[in-house]
Protein backbone atom coordinates (compact mmCIF):
# COMPACT_ATOMS: atom_id res chain seq x y z
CA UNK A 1 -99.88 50.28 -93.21
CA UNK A 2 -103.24 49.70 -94.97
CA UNK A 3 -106.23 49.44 -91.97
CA UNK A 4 -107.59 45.82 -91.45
CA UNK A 5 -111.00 45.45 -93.20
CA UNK A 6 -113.80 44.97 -90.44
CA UNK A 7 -115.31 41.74 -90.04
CA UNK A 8 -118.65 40.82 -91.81
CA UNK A 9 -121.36 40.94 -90.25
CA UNK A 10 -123.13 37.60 -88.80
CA UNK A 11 -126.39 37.31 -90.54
CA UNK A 12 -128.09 34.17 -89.10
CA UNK A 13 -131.33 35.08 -88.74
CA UNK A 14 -133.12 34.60 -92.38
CA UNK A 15 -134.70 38.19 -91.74
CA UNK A 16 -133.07 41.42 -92.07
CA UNK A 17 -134.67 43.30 -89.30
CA UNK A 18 -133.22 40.39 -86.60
CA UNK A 19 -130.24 40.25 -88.07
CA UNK A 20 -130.60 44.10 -87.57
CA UNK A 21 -131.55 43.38 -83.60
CA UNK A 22 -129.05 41.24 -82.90
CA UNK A 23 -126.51 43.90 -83.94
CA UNK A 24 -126.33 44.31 -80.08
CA UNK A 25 -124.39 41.15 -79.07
CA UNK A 26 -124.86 39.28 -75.54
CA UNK A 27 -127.59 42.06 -74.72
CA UNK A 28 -128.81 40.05 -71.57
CA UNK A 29 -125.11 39.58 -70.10
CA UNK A 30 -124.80 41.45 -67.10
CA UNK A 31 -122.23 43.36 -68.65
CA UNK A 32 -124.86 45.11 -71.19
CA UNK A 33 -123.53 43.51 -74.27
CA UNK A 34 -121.60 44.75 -77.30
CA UNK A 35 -122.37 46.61 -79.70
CA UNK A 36 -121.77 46.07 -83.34
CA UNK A 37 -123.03 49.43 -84.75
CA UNK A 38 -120.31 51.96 -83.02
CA UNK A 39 -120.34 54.29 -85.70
CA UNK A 40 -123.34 55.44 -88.88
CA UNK A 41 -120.46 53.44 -91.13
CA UNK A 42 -120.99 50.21 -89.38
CA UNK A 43 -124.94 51.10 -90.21
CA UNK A 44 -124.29 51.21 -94.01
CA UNK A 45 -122.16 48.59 -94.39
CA UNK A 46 -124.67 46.01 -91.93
CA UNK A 47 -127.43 47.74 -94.64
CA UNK A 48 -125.29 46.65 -97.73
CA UNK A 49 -124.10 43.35 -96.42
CA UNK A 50 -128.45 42.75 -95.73
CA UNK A 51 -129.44 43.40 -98.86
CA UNK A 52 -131.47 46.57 -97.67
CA UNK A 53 -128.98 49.52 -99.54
CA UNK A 54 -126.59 48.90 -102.80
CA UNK A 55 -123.11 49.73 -102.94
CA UNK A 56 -123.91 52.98 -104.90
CA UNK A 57 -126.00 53.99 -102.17
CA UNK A 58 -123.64 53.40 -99.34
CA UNK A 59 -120.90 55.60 -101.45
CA UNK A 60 -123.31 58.49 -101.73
CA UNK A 61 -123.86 58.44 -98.51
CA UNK A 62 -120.38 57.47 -96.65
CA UNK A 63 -119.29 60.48 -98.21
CA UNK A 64 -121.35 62.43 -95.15
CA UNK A 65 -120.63 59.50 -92.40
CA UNK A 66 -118.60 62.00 -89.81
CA UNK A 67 -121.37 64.36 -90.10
CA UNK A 68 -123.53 65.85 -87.12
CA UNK A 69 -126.58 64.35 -89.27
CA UNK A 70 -124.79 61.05 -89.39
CA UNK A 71 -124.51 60.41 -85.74
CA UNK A 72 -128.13 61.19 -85.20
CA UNK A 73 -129.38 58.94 -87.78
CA UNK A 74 -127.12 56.54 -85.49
CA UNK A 75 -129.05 57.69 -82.38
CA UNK A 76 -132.38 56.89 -83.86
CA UNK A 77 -130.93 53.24 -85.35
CA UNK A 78 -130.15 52.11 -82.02
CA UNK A 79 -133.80 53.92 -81.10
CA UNK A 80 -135.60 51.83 -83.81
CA UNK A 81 -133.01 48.32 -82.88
CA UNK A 82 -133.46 48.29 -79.27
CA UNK A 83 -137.79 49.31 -79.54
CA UNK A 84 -137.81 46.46 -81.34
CA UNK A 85 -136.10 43.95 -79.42
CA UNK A 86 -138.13 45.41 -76.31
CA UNK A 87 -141.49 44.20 -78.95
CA UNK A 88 -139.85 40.83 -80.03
CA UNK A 89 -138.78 39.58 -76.97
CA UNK A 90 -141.64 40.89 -74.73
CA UNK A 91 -143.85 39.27 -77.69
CA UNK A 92 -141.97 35.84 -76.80
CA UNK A 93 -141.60 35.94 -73.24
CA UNK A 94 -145.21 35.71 -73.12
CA UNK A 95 -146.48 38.85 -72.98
CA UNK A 96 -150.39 39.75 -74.54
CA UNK A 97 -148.61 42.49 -76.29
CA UNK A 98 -145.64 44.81 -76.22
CA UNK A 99 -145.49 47.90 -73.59
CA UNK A 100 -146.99 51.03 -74.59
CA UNK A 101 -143.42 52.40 -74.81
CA UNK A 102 -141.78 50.23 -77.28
CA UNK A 103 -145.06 50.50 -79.38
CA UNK A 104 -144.99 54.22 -79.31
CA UNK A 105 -141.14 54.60 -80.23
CA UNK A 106 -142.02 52.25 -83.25
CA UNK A 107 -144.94 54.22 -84.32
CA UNK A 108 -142.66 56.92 -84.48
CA UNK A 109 -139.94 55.07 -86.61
CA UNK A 110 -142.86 54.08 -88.95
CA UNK A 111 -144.49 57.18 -89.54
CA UNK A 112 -141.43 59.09 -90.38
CA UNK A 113 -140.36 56.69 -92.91
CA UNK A 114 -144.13 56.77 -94.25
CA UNK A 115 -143.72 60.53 -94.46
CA UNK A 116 -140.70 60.46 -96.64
CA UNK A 117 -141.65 58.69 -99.73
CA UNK A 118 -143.42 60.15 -102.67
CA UNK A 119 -146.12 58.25 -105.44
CA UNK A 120 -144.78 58.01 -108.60
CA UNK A 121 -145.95 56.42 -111.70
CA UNK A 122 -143.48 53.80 -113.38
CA UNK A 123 -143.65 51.89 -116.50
CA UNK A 124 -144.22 47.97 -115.82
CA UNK A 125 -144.59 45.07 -117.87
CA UNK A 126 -148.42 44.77 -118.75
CA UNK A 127 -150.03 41.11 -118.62
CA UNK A 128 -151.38 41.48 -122.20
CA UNK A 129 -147.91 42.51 -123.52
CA UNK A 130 -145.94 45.89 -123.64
CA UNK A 131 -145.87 48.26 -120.42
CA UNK A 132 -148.62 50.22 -118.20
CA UNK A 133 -148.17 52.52 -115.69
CA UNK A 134 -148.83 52.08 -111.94
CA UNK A 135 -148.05 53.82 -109.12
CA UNK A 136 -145.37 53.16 -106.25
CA UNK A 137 -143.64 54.24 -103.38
CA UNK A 138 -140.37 55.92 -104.19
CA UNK A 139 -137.48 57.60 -101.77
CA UNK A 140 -137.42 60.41 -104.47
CA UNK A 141 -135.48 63.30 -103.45
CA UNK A 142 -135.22 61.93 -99.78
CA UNK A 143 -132.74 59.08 -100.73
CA UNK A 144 -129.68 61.04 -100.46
CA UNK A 145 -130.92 61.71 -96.21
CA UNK A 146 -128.43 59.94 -94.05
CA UNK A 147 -131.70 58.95 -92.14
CA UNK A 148 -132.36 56.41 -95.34
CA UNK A 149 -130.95 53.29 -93.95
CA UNK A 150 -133.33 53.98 -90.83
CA UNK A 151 -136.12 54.54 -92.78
CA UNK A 152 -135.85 51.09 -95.23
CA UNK A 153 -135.36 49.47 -91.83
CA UNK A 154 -138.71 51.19 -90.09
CA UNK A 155 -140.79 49.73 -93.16
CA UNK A 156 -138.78 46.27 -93.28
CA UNK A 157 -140.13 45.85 -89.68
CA UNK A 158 -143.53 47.13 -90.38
CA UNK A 159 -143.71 44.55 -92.51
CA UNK A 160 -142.59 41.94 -90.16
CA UNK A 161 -144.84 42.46 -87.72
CA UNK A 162 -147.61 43.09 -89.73
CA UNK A 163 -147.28 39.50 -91.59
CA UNK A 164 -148.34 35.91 -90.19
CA UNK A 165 -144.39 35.59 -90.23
CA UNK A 166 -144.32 37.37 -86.94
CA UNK A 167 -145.33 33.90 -85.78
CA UNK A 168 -141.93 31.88 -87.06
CA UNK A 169 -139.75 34.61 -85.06
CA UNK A 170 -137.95 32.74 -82.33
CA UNK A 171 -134.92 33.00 -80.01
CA UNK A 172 -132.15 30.97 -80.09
CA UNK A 173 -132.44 28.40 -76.86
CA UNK A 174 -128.63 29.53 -75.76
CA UNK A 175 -129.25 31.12 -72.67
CA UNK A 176 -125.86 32.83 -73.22
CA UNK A 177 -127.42 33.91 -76.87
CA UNK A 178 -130.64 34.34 -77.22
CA UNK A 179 -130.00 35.98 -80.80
CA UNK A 180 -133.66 36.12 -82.77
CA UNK A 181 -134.39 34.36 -86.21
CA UNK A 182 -137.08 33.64 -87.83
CA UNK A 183 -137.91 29.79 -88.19
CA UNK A 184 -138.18 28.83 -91.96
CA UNK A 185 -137.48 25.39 -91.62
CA UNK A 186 -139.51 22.61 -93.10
CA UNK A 187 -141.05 21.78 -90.28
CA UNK A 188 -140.50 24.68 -87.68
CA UNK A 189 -138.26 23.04 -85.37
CA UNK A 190 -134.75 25.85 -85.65
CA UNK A 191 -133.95 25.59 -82.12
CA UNK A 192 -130.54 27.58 -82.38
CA UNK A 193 -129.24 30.74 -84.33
CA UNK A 194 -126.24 28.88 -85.48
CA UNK A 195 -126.34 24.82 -84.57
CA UNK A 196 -121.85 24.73 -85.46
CA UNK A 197 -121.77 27.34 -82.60
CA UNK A 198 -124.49 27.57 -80.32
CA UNK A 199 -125.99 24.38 -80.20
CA UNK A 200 -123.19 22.14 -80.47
CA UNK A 201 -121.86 24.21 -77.31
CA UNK A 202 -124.88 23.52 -75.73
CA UNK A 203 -124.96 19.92 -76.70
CA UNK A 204 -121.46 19.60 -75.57
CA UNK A 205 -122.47 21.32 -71.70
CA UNK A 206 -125.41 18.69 -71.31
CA UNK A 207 -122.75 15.78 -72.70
CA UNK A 208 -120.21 16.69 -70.16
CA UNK A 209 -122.84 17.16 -67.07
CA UNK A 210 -123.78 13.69 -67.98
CA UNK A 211 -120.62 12.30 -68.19
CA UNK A 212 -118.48 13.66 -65.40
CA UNK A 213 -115.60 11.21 -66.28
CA UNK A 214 -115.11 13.70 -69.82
CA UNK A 215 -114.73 16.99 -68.11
């Protein structure tokens, strides 16, 4: 009997690195939540599905996913994921700035990604025709570490909160929810992760409290 493929995962949030955070489901439920990264496979394919590794990649490297090395690189995703909600969601429940703790663990994060990349030169289309050289940032040797997906998610957050975007990141108004997103709307009004799920259940609650007659 061939194993049931697992389900996609639910990228809402027009921004890899929430999508990334809200990887731990119902994470204010008194329960604890649920998590959707239970194993360094779930982390590649969540990095495929985003956009963040390609499918060559995540062969190369589910090759190793039962490794000791594997289930560290785990350890420090859920380090990274939950240092970073900690940031976001201290950020919007009105605090100056995020604790000292989550800053530090993120500073971490950054720097070791930072520490694995090496300058190269590449050829690039020149503006007066044919190609020039310039220099970029390149994984190099270190793109076969299991750490890699990690890493590419360190320096997608970097540049999150380092952009005026940090100021369109919102959670959804589902106190049951709460899932982050960032607000690319026209006009900035994205109230809800998912309106078809959370906000017509929300819109249903306040229809029913004011019309006790439907309950």
């Amino acid at each position: 009997m061939s194993k049931t493929a697992p389900k996609p995962f639910e990228l809402l949030a027009d921004h890899p690195v929430l999508d990334f955070i809200n990887t731990r489901d119902d994470r204010f439920a008194a329960r604890g939540g649920s998590e959707k990264l239970s194993s360094y496979a779930d982390l590649l394919r969540f990095s495929e599905q985003a956009g963040l590794l390609d499918a060559r990649q995540v062969r190369a490297l589910c090759r190793r996913k039962e490794s000791p090395a594997a289930a560290r690189a785990l350890k420090h995703a859920h380090v990274l994921r939950e240092s970073l909600a900690a940031a976001f969601y201290e950020e919007l429940g009105g605090s100056k700035k995020p604790s000292a703790r989550s800053l530090k663990l993120l500073q971490a994060h950054l720097r070791a990604a930072a520490a694995h990349q090496e300058l190269t030169w590449q050829k690039t289309p020149a503006s007066a025709g044919g190609v020039a050289l310039r220099a970029a940032w390149r994984w190099g040797e270190h793109a076969a570490q299991l750490m890699l997906p990690v890493w590419i998610l360190a320096q997608a957050a970097e540049s999150l909160l380092t952009s005026r975007q940090l100021e369109l990141v919102h959670q959804c108004r589902s106190e049951t929810c709460r899932w982050l997103f960032l607000d690319s709307s026209r006009n900035h009004s994205r109230r809800w992760c998912d309106m078809r799920v959370c906000g017509n259940r929300v819109k249903a609650r306040r229809f029913r409290a004011q019309h006790p007659t439907f309950r």
